[in-house]
C-alpha atoms as a PDB file:
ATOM      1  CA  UNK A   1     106.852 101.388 108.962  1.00  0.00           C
ATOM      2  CA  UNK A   2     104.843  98.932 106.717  1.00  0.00           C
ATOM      3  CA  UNK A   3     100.597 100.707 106.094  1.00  0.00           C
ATOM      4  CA  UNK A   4      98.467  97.594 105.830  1.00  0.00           C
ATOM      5  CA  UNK A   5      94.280  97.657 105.274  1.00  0.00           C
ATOM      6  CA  UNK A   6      94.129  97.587 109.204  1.00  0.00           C
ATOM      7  CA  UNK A   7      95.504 101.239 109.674  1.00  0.00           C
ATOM      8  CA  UNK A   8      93.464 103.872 108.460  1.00  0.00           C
ATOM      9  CA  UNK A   9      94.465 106.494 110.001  1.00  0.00           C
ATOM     10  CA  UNK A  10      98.539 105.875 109.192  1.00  0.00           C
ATOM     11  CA  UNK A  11      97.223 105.217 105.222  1.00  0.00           C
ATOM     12  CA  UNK A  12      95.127 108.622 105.857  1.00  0.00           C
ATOM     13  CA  UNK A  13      98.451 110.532 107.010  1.00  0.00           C
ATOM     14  CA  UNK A  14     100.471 109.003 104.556  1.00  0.00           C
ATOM     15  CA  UNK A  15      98.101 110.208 101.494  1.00  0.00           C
ATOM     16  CA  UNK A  16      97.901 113.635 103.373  1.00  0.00           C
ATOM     17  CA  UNK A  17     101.746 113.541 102.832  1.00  0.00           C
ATOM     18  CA  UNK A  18     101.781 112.531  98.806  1.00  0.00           C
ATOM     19  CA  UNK A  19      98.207 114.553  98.085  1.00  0.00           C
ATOM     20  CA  UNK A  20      98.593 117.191 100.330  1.00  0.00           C
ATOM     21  CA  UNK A  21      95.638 119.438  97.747  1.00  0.00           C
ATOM     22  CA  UNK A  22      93.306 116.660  97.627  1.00  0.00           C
ATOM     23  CA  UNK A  23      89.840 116.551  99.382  1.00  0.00           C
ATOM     24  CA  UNK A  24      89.210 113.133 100.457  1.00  0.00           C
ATOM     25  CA  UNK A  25      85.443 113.301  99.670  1.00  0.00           C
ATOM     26  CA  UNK A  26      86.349 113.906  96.586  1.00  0.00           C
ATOM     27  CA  UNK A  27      88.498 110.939  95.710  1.00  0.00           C
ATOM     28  CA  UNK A  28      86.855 108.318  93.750  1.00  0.00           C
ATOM     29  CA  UNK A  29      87.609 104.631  95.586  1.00  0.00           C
ATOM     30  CA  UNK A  30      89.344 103.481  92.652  1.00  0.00           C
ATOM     31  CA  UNK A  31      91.588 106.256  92.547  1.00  0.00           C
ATOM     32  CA  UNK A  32      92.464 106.131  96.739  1.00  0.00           C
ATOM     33  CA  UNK A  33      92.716 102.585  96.294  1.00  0.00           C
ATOM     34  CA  UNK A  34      95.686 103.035  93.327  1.00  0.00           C
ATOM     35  CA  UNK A  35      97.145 105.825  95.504  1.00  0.00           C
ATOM     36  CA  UNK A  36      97.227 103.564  98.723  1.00  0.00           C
ATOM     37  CA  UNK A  37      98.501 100.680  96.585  1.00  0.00           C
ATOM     38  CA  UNK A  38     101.316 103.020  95.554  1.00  0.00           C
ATOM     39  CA  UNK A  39     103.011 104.413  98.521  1.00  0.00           C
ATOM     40  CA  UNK A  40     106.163 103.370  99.418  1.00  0.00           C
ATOM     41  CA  UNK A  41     105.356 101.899 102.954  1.00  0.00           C
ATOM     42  CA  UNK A  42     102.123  99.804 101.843  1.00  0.00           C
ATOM     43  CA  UNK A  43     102.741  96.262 102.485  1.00  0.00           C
ATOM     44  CA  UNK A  44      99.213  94.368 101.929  1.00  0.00           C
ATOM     45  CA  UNK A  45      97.338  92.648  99.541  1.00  0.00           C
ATOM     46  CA  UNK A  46      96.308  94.852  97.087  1.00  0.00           C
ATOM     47  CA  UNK A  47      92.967  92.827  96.726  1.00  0.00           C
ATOM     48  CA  UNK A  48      92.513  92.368 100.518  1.00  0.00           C
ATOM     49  CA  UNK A  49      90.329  95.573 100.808  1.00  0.00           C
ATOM     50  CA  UNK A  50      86.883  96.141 101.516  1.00  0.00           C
ATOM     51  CA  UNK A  51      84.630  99.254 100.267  1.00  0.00           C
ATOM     52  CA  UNK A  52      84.424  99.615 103.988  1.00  0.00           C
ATOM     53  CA  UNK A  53      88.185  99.610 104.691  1.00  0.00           C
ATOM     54  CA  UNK A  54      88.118 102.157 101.924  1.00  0.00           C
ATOM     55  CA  UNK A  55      85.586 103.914 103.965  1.00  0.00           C
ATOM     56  CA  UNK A  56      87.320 104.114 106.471  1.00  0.00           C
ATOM     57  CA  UNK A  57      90.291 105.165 105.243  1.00  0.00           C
ATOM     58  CA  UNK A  58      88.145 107.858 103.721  1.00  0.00           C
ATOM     59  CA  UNK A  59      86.482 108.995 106.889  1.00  0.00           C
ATOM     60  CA  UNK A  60      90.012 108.898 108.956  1.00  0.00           C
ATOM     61  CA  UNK A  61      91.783 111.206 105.815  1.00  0.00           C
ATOM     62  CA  UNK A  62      89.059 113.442 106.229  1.00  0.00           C
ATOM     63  CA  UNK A  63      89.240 113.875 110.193  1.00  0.00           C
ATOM     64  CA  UNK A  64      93.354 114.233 109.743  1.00  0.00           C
ATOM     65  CA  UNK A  65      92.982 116.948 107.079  1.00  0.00           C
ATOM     66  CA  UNK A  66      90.303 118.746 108.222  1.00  0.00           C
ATOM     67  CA  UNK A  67      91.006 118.242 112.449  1.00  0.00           C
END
């Protein structure tokens, strides 16, 4: 399954997977955007994100690990 910008939540439960000890409020943009860049199913332009696409993914990684 390819993760583009557009899916938060499937970005979110993919990082869950590869940073299982990390608290998402705690993850500096730059650093979740290298990490998202990274996994194996991303598929996007790495320079077609938004600091609110990287909000969102944010918010969504939060709810997933935390819900």
């Amino acid at each position: 399954m390819s993760l583009y910008w557009n899916d938060p939540y499937e970005i979110a439960q993919a990082l869950i997977q590869s940073h299982p000890e990390q608290d998402p409020l705690e993850v500096p943009f730059t650093t979740m955007h290298k990490w998202i860049t990274e996994l194996a199913d991303f598929d996007d332009d790495p320079n077609g994100v938004s600091e609110a696409k990287l909000e969102a993914v944010q918010m969504a990684w939060y709810e997933e690990a935390t819900g």
